[in-house]
Protein backbone atom coordinates (compact mmCIF):
# COMPACT_ATOMS: atom_id res chain seq x y z
CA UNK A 1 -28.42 32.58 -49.22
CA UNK A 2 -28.06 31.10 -45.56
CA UNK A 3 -27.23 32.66 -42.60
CA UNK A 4 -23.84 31.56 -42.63
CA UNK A 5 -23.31 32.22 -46.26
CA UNK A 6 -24.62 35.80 -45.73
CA UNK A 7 -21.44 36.38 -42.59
CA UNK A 8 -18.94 34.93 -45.74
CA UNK A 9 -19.77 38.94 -46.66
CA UNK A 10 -18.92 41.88 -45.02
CA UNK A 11 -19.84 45.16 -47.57
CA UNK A 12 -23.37 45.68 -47.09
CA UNK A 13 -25.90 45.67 -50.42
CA UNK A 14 -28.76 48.06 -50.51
CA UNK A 15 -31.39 48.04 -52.34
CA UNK A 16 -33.68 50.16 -54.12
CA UNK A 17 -37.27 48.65 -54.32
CA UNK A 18 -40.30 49.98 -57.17
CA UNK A 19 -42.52 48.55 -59.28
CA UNK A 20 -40.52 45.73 -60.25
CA UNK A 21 -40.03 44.63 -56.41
CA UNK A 22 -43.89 45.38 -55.55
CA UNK A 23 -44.25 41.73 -55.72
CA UNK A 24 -44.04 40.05 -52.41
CA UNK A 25 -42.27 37.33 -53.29
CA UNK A 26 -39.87 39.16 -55.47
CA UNK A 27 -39.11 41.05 -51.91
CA UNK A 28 -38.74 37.78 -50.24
CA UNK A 29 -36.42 36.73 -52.85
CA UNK A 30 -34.48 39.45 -52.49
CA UNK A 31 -33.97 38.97 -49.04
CA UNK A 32 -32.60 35.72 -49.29
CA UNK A 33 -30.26 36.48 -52.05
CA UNK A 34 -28.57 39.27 -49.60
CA UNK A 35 -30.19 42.23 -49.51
CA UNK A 36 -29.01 43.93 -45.84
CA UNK A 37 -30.99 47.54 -46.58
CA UNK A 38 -34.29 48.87 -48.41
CA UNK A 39 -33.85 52.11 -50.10
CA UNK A 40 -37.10 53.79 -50.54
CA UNK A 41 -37.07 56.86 -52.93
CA UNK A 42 -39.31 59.65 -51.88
CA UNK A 43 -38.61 60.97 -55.80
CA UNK A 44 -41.19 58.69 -56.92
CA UNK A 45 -44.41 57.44 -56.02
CA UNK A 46 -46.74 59.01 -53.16
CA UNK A 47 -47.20 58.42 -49.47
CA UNK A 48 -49.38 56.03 -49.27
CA UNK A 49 -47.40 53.69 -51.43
CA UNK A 50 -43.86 54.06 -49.83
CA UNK A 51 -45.77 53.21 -46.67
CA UNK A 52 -47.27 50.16 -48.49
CA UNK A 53 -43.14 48.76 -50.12
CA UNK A 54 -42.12 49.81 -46.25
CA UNK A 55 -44.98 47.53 -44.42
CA UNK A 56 -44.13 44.97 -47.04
CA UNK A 57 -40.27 44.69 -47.16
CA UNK A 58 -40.29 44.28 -43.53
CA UNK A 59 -42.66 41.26 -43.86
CA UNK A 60 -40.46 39.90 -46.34
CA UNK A 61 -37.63 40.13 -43.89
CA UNK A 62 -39.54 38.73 -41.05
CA UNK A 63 -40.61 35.85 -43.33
CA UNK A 64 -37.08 35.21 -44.57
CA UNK A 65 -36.17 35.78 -40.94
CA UNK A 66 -33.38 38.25 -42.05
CA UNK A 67 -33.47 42.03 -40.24
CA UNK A 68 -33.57 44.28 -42.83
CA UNK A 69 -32.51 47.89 -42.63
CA UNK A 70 -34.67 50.51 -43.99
CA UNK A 71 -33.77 54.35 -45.75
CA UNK A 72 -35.44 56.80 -46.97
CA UNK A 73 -33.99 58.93 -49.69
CA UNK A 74 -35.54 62.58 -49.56
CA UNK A 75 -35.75 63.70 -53.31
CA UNK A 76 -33.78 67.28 -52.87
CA UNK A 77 -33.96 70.06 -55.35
CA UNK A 78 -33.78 67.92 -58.43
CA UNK A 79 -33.17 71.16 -60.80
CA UNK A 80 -35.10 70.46 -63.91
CA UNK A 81 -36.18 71.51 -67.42
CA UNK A 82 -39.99 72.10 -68.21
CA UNK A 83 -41.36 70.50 -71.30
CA UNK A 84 -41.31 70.39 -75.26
CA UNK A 85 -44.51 70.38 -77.49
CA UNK A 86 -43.60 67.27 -79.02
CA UNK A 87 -42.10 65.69 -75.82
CA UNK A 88 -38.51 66.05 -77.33
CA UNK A 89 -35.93 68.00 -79.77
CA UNK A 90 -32.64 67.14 -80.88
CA UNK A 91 -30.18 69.61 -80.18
CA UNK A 92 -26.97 70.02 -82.69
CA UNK A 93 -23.69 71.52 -81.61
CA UNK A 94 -23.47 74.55 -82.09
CA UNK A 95 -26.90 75.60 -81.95
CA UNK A 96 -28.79 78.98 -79.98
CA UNK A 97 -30.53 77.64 -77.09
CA UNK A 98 -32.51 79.39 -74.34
CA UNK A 99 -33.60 78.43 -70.49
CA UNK A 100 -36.62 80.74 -69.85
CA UNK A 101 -38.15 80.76 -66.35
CA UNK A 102 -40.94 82.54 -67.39
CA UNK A 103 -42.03 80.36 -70.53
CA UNK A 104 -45.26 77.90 -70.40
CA UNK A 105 -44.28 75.05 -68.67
CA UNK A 106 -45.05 73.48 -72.11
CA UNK A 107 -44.45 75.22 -74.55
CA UNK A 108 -40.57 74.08 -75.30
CA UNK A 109 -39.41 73.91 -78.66
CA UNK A 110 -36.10 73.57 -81.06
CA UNK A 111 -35.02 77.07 -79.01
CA UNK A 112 -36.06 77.82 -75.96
CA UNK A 113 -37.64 75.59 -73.04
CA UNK A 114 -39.08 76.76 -69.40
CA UNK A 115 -36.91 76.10 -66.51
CA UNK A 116 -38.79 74.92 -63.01
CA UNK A 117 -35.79 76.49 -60.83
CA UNK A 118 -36.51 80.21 -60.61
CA UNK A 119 -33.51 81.55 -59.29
CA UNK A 120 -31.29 79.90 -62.15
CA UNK A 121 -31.44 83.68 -63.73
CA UNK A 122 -29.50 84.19 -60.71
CA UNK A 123 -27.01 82.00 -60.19
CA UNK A 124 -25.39 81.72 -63.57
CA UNK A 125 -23.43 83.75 -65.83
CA UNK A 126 -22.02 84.28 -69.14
CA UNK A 127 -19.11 82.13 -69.57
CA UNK A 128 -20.41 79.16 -67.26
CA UNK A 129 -21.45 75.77 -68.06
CA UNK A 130 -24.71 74.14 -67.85
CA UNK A 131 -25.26 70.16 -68.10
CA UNK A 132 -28.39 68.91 -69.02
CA UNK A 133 -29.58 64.71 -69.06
CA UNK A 134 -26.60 64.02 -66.59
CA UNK A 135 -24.25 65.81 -68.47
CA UNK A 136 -25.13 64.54 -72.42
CA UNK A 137 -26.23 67.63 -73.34
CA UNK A 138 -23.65 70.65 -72.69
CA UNK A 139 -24.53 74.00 -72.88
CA UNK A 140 -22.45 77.40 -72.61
CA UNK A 141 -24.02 80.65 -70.88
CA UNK A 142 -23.55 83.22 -73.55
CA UNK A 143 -25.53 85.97 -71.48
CA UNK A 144 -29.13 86.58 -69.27
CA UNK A 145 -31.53 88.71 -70.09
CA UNK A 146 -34.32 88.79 -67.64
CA UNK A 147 -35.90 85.43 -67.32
CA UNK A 148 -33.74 84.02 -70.11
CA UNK A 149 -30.26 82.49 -70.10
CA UNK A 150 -29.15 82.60 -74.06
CA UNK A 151 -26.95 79.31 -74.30
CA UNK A 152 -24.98 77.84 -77.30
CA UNK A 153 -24.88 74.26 -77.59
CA UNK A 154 -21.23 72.34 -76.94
CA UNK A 155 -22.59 69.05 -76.87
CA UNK A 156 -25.31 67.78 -78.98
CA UNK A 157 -28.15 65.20 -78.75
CA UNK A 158 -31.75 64.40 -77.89
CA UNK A 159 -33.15 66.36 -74.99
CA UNK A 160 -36.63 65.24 -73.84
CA UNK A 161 -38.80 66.60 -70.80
CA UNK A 162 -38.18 67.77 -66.98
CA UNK A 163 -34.47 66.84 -67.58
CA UNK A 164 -32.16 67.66 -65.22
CA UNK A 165 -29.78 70.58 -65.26
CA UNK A 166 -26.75 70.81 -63.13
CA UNK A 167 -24.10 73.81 -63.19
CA UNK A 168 -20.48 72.87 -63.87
CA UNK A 169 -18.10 73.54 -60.87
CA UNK A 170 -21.16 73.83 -58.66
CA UNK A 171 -22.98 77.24 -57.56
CA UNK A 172 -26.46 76.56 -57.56
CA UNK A 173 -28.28 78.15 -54.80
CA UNK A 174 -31.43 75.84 -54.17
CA UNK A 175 -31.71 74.67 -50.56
CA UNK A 176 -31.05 71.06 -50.20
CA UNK A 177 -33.98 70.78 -48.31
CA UNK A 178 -37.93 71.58 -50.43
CA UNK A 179 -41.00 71.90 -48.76
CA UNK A 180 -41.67 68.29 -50.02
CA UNK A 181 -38.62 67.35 -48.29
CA UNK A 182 -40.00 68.48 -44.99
CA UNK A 183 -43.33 66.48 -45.43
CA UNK A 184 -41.52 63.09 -46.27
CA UNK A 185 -39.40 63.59 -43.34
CA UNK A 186 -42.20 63.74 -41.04
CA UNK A 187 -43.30 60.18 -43.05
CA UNK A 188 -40.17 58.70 -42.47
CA UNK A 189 -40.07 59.36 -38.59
CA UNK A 190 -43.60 58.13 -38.78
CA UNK A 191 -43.14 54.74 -39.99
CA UNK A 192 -39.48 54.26 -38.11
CA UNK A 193 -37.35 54.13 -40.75
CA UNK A 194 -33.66 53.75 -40.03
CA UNK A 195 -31.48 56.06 -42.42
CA UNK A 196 -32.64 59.32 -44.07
CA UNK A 197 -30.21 60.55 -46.73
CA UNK A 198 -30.60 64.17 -47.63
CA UNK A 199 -29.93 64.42 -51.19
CA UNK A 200 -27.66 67.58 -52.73
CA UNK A 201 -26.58 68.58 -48.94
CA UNK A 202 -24.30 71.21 -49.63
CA UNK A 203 -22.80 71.90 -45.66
CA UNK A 204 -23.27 70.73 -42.05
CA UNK A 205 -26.34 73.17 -41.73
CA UNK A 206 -28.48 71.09 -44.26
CA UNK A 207 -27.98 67.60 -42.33
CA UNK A 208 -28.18 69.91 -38.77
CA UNK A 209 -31.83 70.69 -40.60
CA UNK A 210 -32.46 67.33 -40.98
CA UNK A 211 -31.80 66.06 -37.75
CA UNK A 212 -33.47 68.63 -35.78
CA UNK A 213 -36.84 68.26 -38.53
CA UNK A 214 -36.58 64.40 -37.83
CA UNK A 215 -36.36 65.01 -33.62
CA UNK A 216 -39.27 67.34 -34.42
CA UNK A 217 -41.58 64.42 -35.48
CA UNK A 218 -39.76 62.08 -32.81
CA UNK A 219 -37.59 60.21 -35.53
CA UNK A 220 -34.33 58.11 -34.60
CA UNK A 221 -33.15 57.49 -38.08
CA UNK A 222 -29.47 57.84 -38.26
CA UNK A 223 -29.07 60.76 -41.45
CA UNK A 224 -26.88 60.28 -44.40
CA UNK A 225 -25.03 63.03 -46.27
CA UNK A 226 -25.37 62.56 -49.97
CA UNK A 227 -22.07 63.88 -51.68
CA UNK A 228 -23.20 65.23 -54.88
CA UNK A 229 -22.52 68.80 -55.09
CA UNK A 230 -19.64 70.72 -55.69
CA UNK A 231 -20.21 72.45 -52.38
CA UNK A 232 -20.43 69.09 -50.46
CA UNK A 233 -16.65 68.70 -51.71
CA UNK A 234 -15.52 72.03 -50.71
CA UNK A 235 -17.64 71.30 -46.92
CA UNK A 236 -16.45 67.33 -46.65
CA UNK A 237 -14.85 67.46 -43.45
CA UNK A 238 -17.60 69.70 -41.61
CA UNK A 239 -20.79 67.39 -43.00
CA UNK A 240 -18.99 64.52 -41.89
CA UNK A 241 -18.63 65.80 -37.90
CA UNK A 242 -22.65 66.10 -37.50
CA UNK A 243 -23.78 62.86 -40.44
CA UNK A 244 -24.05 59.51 -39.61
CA UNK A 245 -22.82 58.48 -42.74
CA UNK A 246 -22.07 59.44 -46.12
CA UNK A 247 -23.35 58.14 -49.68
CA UNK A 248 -20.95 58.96 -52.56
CA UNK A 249 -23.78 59.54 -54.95
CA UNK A 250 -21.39 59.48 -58.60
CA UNK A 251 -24.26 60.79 -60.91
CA UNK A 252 -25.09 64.61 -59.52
CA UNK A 253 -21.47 64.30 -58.43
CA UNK A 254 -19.76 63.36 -61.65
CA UNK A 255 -22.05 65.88 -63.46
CA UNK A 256 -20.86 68.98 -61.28
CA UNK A 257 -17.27 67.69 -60.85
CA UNK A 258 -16.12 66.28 -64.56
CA UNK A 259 -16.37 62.52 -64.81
CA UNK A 260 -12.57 62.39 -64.96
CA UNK A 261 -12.33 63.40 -61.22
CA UNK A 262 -15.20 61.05 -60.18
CA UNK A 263 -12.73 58.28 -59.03
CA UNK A 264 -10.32 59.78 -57.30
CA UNK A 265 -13.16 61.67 -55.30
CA UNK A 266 -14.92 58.57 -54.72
CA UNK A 267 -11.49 57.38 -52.94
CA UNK A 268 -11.12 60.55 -51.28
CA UNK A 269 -14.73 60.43 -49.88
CA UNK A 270 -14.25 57.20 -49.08
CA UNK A 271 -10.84 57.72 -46.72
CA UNK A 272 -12.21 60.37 -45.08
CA UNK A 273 -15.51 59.30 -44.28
CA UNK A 274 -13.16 56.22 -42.52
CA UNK A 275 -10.80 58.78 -40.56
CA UNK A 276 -13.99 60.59 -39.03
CA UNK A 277 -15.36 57.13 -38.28
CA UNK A 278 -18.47 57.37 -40.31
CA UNK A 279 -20.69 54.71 -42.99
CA UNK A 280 -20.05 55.35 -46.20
CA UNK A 281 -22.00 54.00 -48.98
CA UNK A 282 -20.92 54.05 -52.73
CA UNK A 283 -23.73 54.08 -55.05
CA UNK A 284 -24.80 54.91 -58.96
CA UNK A 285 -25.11 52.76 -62.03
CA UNK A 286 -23.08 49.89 -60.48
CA UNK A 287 -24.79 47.30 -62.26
CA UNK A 288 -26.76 49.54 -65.21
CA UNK A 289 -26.76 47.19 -67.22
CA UNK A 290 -29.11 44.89 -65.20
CA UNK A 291 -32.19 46.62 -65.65
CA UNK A 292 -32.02 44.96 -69.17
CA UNK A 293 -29.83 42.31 -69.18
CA UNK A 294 -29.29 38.90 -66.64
CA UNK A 295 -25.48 39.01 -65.84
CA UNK A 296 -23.27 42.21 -64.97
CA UNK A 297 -20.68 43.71 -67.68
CA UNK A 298 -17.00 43.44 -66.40
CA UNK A 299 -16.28 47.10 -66.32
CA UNK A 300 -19.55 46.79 -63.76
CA UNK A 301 -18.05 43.73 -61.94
CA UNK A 302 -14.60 45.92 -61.54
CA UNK A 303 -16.59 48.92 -60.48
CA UNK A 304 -18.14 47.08 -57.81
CA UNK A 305 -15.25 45.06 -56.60
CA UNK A 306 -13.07 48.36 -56.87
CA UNK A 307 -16.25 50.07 -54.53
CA UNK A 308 -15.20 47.17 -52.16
CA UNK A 309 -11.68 47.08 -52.21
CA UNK A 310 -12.18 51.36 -51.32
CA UNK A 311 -13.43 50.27 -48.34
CA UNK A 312 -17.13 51.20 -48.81
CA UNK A 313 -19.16 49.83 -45.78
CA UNK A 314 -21.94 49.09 -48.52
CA UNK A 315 -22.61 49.41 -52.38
CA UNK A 316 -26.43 50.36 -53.67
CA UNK A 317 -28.43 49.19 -56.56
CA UNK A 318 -31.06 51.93 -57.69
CA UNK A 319 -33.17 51.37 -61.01
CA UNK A 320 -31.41 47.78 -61.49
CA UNK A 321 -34.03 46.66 -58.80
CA UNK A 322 -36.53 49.42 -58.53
CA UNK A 323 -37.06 49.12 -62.48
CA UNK A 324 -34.79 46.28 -63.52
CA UNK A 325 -36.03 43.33 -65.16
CA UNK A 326 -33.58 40.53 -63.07
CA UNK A 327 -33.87 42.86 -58.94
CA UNK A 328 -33.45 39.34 -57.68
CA UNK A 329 -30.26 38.72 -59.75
CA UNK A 330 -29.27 41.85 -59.40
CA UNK A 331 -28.86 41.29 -56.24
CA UNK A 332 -27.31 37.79 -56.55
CA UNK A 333 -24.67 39.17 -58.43
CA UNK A 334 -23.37 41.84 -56.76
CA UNK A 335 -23.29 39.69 -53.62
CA UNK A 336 -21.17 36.92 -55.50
CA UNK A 337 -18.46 40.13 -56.60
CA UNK A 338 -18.57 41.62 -52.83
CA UNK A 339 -17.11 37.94 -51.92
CA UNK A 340 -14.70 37.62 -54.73
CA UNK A 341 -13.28 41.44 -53.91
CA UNK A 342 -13.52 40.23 -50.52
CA UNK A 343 -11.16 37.59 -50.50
CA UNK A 344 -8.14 39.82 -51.58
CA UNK A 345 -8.39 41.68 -48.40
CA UNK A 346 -8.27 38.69 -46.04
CA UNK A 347 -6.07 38.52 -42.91
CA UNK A 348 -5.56 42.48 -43.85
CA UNK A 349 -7.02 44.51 -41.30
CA UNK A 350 -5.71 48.04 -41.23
CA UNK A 351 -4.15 49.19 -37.79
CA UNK A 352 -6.89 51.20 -35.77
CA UNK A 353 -7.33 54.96 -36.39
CA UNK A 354 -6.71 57.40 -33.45
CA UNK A 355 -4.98 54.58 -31.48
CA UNK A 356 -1.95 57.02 -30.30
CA UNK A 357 -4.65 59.89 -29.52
CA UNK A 358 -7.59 60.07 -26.74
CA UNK A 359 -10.81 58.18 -27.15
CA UNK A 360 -13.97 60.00 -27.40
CA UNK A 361 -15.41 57.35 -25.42
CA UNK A 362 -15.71 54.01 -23.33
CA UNK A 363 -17.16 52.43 -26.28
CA UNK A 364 -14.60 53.74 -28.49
CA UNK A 365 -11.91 51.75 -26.10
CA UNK A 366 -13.46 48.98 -26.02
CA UNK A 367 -13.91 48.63 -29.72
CA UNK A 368 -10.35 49.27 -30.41
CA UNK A 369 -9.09 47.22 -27.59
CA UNK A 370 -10.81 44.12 -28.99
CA UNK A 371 -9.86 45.14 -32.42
CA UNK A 372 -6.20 45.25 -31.35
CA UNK A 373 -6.50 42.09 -29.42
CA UNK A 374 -7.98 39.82 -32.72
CA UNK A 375 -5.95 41.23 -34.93
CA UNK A 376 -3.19 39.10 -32.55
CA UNK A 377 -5.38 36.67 -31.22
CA UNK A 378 -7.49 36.09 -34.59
CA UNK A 379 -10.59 34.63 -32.95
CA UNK A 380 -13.44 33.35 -34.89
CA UNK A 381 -15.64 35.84 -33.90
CA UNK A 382 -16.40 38.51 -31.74
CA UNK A 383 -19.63 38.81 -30.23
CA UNK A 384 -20.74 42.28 -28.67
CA UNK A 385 -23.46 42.85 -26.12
CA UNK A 386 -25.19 45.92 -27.41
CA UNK A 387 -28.23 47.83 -26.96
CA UNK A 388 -27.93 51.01 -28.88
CA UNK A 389 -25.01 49.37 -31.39
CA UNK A 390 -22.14 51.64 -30.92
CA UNK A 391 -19.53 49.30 -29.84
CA UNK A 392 -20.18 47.39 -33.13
CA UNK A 393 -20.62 50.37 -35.11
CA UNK A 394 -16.46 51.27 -33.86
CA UNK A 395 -15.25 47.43 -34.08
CA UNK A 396 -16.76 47.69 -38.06
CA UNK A 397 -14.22 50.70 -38.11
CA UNK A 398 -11.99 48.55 -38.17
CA UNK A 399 -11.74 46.36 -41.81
CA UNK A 400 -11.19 42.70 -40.68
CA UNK A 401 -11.65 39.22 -41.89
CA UNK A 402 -13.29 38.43 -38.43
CA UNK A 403 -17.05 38.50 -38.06
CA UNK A 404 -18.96 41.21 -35.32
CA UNK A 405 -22.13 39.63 -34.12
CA UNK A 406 -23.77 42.39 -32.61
CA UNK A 407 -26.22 40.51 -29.73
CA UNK A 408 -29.30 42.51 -28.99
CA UNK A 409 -32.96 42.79 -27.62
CA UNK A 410 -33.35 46.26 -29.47
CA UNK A 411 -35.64 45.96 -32.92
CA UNK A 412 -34.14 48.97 -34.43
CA UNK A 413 -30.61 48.58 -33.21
CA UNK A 414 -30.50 45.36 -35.11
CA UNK A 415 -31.95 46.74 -38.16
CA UNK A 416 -29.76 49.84 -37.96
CA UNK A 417 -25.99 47.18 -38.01
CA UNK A 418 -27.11 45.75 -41.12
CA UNK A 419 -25.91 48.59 -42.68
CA UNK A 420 -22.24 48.29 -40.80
CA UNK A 421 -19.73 46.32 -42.66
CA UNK A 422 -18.75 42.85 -40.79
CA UNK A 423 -21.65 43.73 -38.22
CA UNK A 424 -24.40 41.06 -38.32
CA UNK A 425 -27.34 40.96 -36.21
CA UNK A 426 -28.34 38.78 -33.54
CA UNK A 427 -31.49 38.67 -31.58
CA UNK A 428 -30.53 37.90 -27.65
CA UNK A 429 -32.26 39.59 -24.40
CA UNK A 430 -29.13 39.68 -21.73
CA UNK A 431 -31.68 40.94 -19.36
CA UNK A 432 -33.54 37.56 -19.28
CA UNK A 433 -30.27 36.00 -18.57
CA UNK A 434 -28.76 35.03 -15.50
CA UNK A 435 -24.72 36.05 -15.11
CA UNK A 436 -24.04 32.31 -14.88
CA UNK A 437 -26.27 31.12 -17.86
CA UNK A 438 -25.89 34.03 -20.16
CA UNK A 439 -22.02 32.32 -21.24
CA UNK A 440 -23.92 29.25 -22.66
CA UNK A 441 -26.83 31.30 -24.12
CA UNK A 442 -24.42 33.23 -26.56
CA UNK A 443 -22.38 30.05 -27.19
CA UNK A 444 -25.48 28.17 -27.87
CA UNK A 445 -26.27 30.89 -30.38
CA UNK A 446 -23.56 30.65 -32.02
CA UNK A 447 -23.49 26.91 -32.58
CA UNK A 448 -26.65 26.66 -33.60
CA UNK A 449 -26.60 28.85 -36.40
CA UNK A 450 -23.40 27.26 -37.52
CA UNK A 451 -20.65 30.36 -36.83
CA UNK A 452 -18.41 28.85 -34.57
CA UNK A 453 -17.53 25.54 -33.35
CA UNK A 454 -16.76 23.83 -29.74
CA UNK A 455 -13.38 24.68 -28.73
CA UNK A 456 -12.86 28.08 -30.69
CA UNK A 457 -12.00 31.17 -29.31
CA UNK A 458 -14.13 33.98 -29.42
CA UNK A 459 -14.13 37.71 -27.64
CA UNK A 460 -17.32 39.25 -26.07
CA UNK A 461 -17.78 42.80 -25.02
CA UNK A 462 -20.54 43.79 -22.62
CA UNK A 463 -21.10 45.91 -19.80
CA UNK A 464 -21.51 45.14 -15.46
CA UNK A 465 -25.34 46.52 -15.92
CA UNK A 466 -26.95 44.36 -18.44
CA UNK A 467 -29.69 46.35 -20.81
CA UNK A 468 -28.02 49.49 -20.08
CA UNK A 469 -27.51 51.65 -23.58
CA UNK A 470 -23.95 53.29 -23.27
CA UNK A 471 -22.62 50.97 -20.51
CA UNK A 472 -19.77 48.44 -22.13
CA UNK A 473 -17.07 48.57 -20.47
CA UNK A 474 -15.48 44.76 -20.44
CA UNK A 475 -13.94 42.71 -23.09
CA UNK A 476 -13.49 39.02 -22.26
CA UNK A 477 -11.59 36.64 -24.07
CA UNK A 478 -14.04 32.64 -24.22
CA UNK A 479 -13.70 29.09 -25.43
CA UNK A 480 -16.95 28.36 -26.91
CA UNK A 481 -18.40 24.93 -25.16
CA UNK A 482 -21.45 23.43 -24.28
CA UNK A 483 -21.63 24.62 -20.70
CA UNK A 484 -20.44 27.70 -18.99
């Protein structure tokens, strides 16, 4: 994928990389064929190997000469199961089942099996529901007696070890943040990663916890709100005035909620994570199928495309290229259904949020200013000045045909837009550039990469004090030539 082929897309891909992406030139590959972001999951693997796929997807991306943007998924309280004797049972409907907290860890058999999460004597009760395996498994609470929760089985099948076990409706009390958690954050801030997601947040106080744990170790990675719990419904609107962006995470989530609700609360996620001006990404078996086979299903391709049309800033791939056997087509594919979704929403950008009310800032005025302007003017591109990203980050607000080239000296600020939807990165130092030859410097830019031509019209924000973070405050409206 070129440069130029890569701005034909504006919903971001991430990525999650593993042992099948270990290979450097698999990385490399992936690059090319449009990955924008890294996922690294702190659920697997130690330290010193996330460090390791971290060092190495950034090489990749310096050798492709692509920014990449890096996150780092924190693993949560993944509630599980212990383990069976023989490694598995099969469980038929209808059949007595206990959850003991106090049983060997593996000592599980065609009864009873241990349960990791202490407190589960606690938070359940006779009449609820319990999903084990991501929900293939149901089981109904017929009563607890002291460390044991005697179930009956709803829904039958194979049950193997350390499965996961979810509560229907939500009501699980673990924190979303373990002592493990807490460790990887300090790893993340160490090797300048530029998203943390905090899996199973429940409320504002969990991402709060983040952020100040991050500041702790000096981190500036921007924190994303996994929606996955029950509670994270219920708390939506709070978590999303102190996260930087959302991830509608469908497999906890559909679990909890009933798969039957999972699309409408996708949507709902979605249009509200857009009102409070946040990044939302939709993620979760969008192209399952491609850990085994070489081309997508088309319920996959319509679950992606759908994803798009939502309005999701980005779309992740998780065990189809940490796992997979095709990551590299993997991501090939779901870059070719981003541009066909993409082309039904031409010419259709959606009138600015907020425009009748105050803006919270200059920035914000800007942004919608130029936003306004294009959507009359329809420029072929609009190029903003940036240091920490923000203008960009309220343009990309905005859902437009028109590309945001966000021009900037800053490392991580250009690593951080790759996750913005229509924002693409451009490496320019204003500060080395004199008022009268910085005009010909952007245009020359853009020519040479093949994104505009002589004689279009473009629209540049910037500020009066060059390499100032916070300071735009112009919008101009330029013919690209040769000279300025």
């Amino acid at each position: 994928m070129t440069n130029k082929e890569a701005f034909l897309r504006r919903t971001k891909i991430v990525g999650t990389l593993g042992p099948a992406t270990d290979d450097p030139a698999v990385m490399a590959d992936m690059v090319r064929a449009g990955l924008d972001v890294a996922r690294i999951n702190f659920s697997h693997g130690g330290k010193d190997e996330q460090r390791r796929r971290i060092l190495a997807i950034r090489a990749a991306a310096e050798s492709v000469g692509r920014p990449i943007g890096i996150l780092a998924d924190l693993s949560g309280p993944k509630i599980r199961i212990e383990s069976f004797e023989k490694g598995r049972i099969e469980l038929a409907e209808g059949q007595a089942f206990a959850l003991d907290t106090a049983l060997d860890p593996t000592a599980g058999n065609e009864r009873e099996v241990g349960c990791a999460y202490k407190d589960l004597i606690k938070d359940v009760k006779s009449g609820d529901t319990l999903l084990l395996a991501d929900g293939y498994i149901v089981l109904e609470v017929l009563s607890v007696k002291g460390t044991r929760v005697e179930c009956v089985t709803r829904a039958g099948g194979e049950l193997s070890n350390r499965k996961g076990l979810n509560k229907q409706g939500g009501g699980l009390s673990a924190p979303a943040l373990t002592e493990k958690d807490l460790e990887y954050i300090q790893l993340a801030a160490e090797m300048g990663v530029d998203f943390l997601a905090v899996s199973f947040a429940r409320d504002a106080a969990d991402i709060r916890r983040a952020q100040s744990e991050l500041r702790k170790w000096r981190g500036t990675a921007h924190v994303v709100a996994k929606i996955e719990r029950h509670e994270a419904i219920d708390n939506l609107s709070d978590i999303l005035s102190v996260a930087d962006a959302v991830m509608v995470a469908r497999g906890d989530l559909g679990v909890e909620m009933g798969y039957a609700a999972l699309t409408g609360l996708q949507k709902t996620i979605i249009e509200q994570a857009q009102a409070a001006n946040r990044i939302v990404i939709t993620a979760t078996q969008m192209m399952e199928s491609m850990i085994q086979s070489p081309v997508p299903t088309r319920a996959e391709v319509s679950d992606v495309a759908n994803a798009v049309l939502d309005g999701s800033d980005a779309v992740m791939l998780s065990a189809e290229t940490a796992a997979g056997k095709y990551p590299v087509k993997a991501v090939q594919a779901m870059s070719e259904v981003i541009v066909g979704a993409e082309k039904y929403q031409l010419g259709s950008m959606r009138r600015p949020r907020r425009m009748d009310g105050p803006f919270l800032n200059t920035e914000e005025a800007i942004a919608k200013a130029v936003m306004f302007t294009a959507q009359h003017m329809h420029p072929r591109a609009i190029v903003a000045l940036t240091e920490s990203g923000l203008t960009p980050l309220w343009m990309s607000r905005i859902r437009t045909d028109i590309p945001i080239f966000a021009f900037t000296r800053q490392e991580v600020t250009r690593s951080r837009v790759t996750l913005y939807r229509g924002v693409y990165p451009v490496l320019f130092d204003v500060t080395h550039s004199t008022p009268s030859h910085m005009y010909e410097a952007i245009f020359n830019q853009l020519l040479t990469k093949g994104l505009v031509e002589l004689g279009d019209q473009i629209i540049l924000t910037k500020g009066d004090l060059s390499g100032v973070q916070g300071g735009t405050n112009s919008m101009q409206i330029l013919r690209v030539s040769r000279s300025a």
